[in-house]
C-alpha atoms as a PDB file:
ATOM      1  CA  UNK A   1      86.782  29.547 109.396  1.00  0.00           C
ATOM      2  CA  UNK A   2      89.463  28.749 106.827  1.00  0.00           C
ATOM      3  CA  UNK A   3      90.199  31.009 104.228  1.00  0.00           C
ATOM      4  CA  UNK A   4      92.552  30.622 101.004  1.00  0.00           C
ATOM      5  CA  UNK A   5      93.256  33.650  98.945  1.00  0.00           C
ATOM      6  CA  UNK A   6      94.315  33.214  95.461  1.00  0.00           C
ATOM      7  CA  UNK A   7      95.864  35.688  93.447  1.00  0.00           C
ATOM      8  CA  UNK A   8      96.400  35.512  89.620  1.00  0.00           C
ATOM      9  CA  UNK A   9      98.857  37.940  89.241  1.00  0.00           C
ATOM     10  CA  UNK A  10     101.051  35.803  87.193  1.00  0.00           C
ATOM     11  CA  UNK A  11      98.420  34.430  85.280  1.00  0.00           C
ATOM     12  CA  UNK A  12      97.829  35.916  81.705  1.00  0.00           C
ATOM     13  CA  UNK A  13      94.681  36.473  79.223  1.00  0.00           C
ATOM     14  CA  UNK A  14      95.595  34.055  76.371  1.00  0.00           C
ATOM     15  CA  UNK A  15      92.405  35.160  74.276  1.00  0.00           C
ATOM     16  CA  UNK A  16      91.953  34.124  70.886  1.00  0.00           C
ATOM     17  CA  UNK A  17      93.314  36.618  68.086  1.00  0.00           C
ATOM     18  CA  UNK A  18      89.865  36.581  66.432  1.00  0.00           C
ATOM     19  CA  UNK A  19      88.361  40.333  65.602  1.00  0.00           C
ATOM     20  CA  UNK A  20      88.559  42.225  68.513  1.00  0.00           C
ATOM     21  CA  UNK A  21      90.683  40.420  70.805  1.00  0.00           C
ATOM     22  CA  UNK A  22      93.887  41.234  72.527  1.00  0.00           C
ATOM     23  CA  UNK A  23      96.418  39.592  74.228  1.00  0.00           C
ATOM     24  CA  UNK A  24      96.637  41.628  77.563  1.00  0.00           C
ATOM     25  CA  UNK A  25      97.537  40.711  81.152  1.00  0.00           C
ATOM     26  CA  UNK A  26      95.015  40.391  83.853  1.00  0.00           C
ATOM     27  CA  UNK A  27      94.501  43.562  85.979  1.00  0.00           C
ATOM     28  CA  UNK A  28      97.494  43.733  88.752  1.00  0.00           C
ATOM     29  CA  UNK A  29      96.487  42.121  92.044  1.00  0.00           C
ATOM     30  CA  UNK A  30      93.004  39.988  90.599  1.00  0.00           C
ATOM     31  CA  UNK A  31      91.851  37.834  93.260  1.00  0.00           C
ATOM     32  CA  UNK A  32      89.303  35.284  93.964  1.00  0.00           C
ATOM     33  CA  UNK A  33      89.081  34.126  97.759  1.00  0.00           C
ATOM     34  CA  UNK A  34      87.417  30.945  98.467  1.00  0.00           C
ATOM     35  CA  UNK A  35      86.383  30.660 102.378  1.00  0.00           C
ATOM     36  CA  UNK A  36      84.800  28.028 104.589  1.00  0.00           C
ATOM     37  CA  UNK A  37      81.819  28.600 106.428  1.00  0.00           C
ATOM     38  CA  UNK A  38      80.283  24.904 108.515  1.00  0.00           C
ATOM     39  CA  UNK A  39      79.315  23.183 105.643  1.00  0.00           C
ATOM     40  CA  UNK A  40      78.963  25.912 102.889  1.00  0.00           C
ATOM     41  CA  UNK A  41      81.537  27.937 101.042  1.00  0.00           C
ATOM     42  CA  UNK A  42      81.651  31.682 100.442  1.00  0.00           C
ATOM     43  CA  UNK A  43      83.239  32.830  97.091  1.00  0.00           C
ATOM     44  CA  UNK A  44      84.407  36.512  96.794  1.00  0.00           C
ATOM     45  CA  UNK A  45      85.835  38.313  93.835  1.00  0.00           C
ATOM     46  CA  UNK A  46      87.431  42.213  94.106  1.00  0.00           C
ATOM     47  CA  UNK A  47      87.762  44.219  90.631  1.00  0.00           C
ATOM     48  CA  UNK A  48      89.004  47.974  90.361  1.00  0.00           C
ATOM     49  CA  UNK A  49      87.215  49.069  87.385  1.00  0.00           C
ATOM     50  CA  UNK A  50      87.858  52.032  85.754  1.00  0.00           C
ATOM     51  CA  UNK A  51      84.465  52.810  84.888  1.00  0.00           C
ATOM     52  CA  UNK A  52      81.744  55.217  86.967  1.00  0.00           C
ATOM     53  CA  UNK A  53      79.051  53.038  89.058  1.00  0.00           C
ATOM     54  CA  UNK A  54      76.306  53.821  86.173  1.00  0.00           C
ATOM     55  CA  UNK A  55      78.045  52.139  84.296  1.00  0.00           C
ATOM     56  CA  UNK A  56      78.495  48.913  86.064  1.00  0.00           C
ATOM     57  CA  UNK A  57      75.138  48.784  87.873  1.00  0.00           C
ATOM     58  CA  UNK A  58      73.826  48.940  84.461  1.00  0.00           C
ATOM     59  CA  UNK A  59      75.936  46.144  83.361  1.00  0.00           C
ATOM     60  CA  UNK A  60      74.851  44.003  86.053  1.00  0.00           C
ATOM     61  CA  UNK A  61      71.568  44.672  86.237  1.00  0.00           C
ATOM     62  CA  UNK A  62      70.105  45.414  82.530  1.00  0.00           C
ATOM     63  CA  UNK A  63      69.127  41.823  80.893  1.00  0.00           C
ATOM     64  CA  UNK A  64      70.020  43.582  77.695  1.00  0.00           C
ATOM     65  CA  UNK A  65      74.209  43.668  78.985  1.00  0.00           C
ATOM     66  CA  UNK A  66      73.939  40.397  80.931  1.00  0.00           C
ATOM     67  CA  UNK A  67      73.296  38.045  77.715  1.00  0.00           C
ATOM     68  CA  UNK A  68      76.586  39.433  76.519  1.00  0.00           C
ATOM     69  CA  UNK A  69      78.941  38.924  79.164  1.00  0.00           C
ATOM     70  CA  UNK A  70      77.196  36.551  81.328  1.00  0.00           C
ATOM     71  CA  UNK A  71      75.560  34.450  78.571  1.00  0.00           C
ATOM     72  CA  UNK A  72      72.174  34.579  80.339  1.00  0.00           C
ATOM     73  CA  UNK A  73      68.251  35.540  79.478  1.00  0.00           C
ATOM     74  CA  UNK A  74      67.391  37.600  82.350  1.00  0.00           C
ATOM     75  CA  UNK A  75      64.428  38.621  84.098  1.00  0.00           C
ATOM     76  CA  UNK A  76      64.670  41.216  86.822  1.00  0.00           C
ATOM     77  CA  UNK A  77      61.989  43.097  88.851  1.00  0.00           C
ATOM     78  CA  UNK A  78      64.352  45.669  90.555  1.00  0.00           C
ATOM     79  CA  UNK A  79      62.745  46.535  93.576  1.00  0.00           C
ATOM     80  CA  UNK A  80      63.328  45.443  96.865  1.00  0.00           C
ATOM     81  CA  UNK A  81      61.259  42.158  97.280  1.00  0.00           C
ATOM     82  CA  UNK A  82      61.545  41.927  93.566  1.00  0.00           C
ATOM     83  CA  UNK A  83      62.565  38.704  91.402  1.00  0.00           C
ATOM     84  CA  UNK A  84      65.003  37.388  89.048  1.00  0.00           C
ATOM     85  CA  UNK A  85      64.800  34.512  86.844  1.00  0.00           C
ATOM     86  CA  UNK A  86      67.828  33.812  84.645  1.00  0.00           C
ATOM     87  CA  UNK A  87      68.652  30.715  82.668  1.00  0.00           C
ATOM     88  CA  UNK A  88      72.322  30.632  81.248  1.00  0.00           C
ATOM     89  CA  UNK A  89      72.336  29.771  77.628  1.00  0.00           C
ATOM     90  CA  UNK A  90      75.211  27.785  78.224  1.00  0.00           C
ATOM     91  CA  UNK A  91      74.935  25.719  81.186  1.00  0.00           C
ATOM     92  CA  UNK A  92      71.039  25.743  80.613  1.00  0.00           C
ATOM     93  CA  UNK A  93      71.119  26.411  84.396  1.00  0.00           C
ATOM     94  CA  UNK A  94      67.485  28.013  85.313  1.00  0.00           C
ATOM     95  CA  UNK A  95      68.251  30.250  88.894  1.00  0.00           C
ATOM     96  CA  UNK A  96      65.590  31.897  89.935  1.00  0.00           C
ATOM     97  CA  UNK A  97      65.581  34.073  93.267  1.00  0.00           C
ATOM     98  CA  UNK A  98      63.818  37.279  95.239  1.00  0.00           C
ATOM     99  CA  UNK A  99      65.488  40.574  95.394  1.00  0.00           C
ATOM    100  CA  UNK A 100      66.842  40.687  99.218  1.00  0.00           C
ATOM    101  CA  UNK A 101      68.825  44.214  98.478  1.00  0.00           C
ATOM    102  CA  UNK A 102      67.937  46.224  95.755  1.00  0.00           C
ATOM    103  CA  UNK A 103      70.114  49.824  96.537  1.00  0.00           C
ATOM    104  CA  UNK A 104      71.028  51.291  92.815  1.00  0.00           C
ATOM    105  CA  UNK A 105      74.578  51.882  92.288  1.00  0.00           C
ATOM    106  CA  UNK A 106      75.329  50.760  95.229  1.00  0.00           C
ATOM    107  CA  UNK A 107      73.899  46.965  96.058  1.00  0.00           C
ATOM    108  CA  UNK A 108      72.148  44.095  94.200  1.00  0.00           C
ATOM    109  CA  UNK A 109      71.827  41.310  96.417  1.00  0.00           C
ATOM    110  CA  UNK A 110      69.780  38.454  95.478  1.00  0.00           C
ATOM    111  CA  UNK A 111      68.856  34.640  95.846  1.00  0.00           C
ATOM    112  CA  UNK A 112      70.625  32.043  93.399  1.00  0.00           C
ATOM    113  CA  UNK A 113      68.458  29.274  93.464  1.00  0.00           C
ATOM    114  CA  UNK A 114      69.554  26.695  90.671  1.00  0.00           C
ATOM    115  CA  UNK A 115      66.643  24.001  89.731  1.00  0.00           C
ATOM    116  CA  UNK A 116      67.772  20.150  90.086  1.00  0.00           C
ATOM    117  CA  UNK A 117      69.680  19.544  86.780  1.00  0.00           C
ATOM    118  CA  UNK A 118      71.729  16.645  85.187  1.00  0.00           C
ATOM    119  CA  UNK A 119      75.451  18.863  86.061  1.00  0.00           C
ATOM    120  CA  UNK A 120      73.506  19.670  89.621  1.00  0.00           C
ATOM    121  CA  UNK A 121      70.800  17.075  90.678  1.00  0.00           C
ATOM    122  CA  UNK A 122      70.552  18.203  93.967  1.00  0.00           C
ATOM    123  CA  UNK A 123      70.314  21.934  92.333  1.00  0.00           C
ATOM    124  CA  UNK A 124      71.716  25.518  94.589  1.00  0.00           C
ATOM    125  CA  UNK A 125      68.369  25.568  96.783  1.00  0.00           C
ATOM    126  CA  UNK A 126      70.130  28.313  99.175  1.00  0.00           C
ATOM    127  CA  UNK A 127      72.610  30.696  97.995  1.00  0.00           C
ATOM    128  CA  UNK A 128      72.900  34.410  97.825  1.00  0.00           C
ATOM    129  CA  UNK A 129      75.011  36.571  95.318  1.00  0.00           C
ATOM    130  CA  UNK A 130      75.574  40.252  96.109  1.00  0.00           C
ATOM    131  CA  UNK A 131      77.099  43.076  94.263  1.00  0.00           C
ATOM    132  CA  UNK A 132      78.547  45.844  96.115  1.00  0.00           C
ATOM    133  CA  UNK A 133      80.047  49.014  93.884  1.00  0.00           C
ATOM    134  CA  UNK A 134      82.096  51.586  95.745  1.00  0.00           C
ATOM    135  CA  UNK A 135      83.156  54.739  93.934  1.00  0.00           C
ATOM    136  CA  UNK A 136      86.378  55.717  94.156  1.00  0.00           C
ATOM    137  CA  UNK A 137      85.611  59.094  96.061  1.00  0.00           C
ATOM    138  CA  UNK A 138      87.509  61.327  94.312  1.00  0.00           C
ATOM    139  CA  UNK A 139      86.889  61.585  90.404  1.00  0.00           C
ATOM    140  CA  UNK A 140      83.972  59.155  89.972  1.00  0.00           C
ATOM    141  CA  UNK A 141      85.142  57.093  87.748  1.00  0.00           C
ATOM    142  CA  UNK A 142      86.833  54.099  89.234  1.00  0.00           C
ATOM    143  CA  UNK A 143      84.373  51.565  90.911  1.00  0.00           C
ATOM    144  CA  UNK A 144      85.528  48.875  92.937  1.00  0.00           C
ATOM    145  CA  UNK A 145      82.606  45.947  92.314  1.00  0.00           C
ATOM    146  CA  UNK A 146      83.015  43.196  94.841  1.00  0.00           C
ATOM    147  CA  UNK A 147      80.962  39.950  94.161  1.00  0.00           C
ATOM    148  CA  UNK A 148      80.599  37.415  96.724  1.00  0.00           C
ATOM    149  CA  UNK A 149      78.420  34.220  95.791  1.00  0.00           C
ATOM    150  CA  UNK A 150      77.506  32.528 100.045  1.00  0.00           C
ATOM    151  CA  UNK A 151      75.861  30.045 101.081  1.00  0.00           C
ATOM    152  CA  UNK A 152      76.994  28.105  97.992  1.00  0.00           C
ATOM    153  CA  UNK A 153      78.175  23.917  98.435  1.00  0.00           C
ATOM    154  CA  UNK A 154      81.235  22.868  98.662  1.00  0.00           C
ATOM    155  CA  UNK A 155      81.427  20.824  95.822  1.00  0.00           C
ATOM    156  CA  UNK A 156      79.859  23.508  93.565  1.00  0.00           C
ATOM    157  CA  UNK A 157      82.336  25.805  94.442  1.00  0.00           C
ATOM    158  CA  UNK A 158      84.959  24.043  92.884  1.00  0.00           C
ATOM    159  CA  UNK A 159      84.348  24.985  89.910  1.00  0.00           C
ATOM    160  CA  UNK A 160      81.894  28.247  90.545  1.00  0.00           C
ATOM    161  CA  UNK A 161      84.924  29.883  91.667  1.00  0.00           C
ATOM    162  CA  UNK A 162      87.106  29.806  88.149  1.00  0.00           C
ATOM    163  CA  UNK A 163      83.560  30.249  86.630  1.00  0.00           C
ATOM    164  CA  UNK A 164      82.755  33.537  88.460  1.00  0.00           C
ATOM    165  CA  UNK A 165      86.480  34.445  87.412  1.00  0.00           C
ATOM    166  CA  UNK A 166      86.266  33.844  84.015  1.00  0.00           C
ATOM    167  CA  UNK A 167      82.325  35.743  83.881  1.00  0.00           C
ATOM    168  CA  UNK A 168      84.227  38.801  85.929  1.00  0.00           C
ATOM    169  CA  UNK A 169      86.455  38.695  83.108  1.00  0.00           C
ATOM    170  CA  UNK A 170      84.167  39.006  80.294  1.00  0.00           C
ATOM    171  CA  UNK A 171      82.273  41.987  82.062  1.00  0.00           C
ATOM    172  CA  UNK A 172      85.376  43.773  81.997  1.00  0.00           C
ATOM    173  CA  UNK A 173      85.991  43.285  78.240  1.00  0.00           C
ATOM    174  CA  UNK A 174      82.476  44.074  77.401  1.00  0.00           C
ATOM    175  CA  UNK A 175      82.979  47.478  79.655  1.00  0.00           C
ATOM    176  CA  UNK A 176      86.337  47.736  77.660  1.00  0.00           C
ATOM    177  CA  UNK A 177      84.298  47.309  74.163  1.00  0.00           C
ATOM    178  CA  UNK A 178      85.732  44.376  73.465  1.00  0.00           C
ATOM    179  CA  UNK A 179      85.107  40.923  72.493  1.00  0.00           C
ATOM    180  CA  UNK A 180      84.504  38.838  75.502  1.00  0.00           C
ATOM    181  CA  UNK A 181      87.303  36.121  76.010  1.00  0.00           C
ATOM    182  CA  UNK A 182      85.419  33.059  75.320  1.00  0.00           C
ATOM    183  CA  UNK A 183      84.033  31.149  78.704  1.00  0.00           C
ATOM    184  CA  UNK A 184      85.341  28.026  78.640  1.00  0.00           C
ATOM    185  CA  UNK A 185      88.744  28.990  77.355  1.00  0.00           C
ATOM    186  CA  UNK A 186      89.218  31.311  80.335  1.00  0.00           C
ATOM    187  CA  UNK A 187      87.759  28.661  82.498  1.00  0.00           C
ATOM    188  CA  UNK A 188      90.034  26.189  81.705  1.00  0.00           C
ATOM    189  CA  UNK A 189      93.287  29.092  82.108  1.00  0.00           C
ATOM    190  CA  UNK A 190      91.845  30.093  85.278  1.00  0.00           C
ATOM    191  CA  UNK A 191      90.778  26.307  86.659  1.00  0.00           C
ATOM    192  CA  UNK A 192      94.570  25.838  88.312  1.00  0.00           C
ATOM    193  CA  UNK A 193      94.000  28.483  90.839  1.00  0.00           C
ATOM    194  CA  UNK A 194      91.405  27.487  92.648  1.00  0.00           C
ATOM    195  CA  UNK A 195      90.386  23.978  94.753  1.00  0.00           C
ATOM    196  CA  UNK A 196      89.407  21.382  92.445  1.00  0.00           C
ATOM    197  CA  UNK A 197      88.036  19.495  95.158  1.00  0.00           C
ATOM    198  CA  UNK A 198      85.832  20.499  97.691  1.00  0.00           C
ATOM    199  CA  UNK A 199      88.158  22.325 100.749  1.00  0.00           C
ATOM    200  CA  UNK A 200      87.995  20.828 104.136  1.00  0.00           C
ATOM    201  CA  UNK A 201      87.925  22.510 107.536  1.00  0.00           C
END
């Protein structure tokens, strides 16, 4: 397996200086990894939050907090064996998927099964996103999320990876009460630090 690890510790938020919006540096240590796995890629993303897990399981799983920092209409049957059905109001992207994990505050794991469209004709027919949170053991209120998006194409993970980055990014300003940096602004500061083409073995 071949791994590259990219860290953006040099890399800053340049965020617009509408209402609400700050110029701050990404958290110390941010890192996407992007890793090889036979002819699919594996996408992982680390963030120490300073929030408790309610919080954050909450944030990823209420459709209510997801069209704010994920830009998507969301419907989710939590239960194990459960569904989602999101379509990005972006991307128009329509992923729908069963619940393979459902353990609250603890793990969402899921099916991310994007429909044939014009950006994806051949669509995401097989990956999996989980979402692991891990309190911090002492005071309860530092989570470390971990996302990893497998069993994703190569070429798709081009440019999922500084997608997921820029996404992770907006969660933690809407946890922070802020204005979300906007998506394809961060995508497009983010964009240098991961493959641009699809990584060989």
């Amino acid at each position: 397996m071949k791994s590259i690890e990219i860290e953006n510790k040099k890399v800053e938020r340049r965020l617009n200086t509408k209402k609400g919006q700050t110029d701050m540096p990404s958290s110390p240590g941010l890192k996407g990894t992007v890793e090889i796995e036979g002819e699919f890629t594996v996408l992982r993303f680390e963030r120490q939050l300073s929030y408790p897990s309610e919080l954050i399981w909450r944030a990823i799983t209420d459709p209510k907090e997801l069209v704010n920092w994920m830009n998507t209409k969301a419907v989710i049957d939590g239960r194990n064996g459960g569904t989602i059905d999101f379509v990005n109001t972006f991307s128009g992207f329509h992923t729908t998927g069963r619940i393979l994990v459902w353990d609250p505050l603890r793990v969402f794991e899921h099916e991310w099964h994007i429909s044939p469209n014009p950006s994806l004709p051949n669509g995401e027919p097989e990956s999996v996103i989980r979402w692991e949170l891990k309190d911090d053991g002492y005071s309860n209120t530092k989570t470390l999320l971990t996302m990893t998006h497998s069993h994703i194409t190569k070429l798709t993970a081009s440019w999922f990876a500084p997608g997921w980055h820029a996404y992770l990014d907006r969660l933690e300003a809407s946890l922070n009460n802020e204005v979300p940096p906007n998506w394809m602004q961060r995508f497009a500061e983010v964009k240098e630090l991961y493959p641009s083409q699809p990584i060989r073995q």
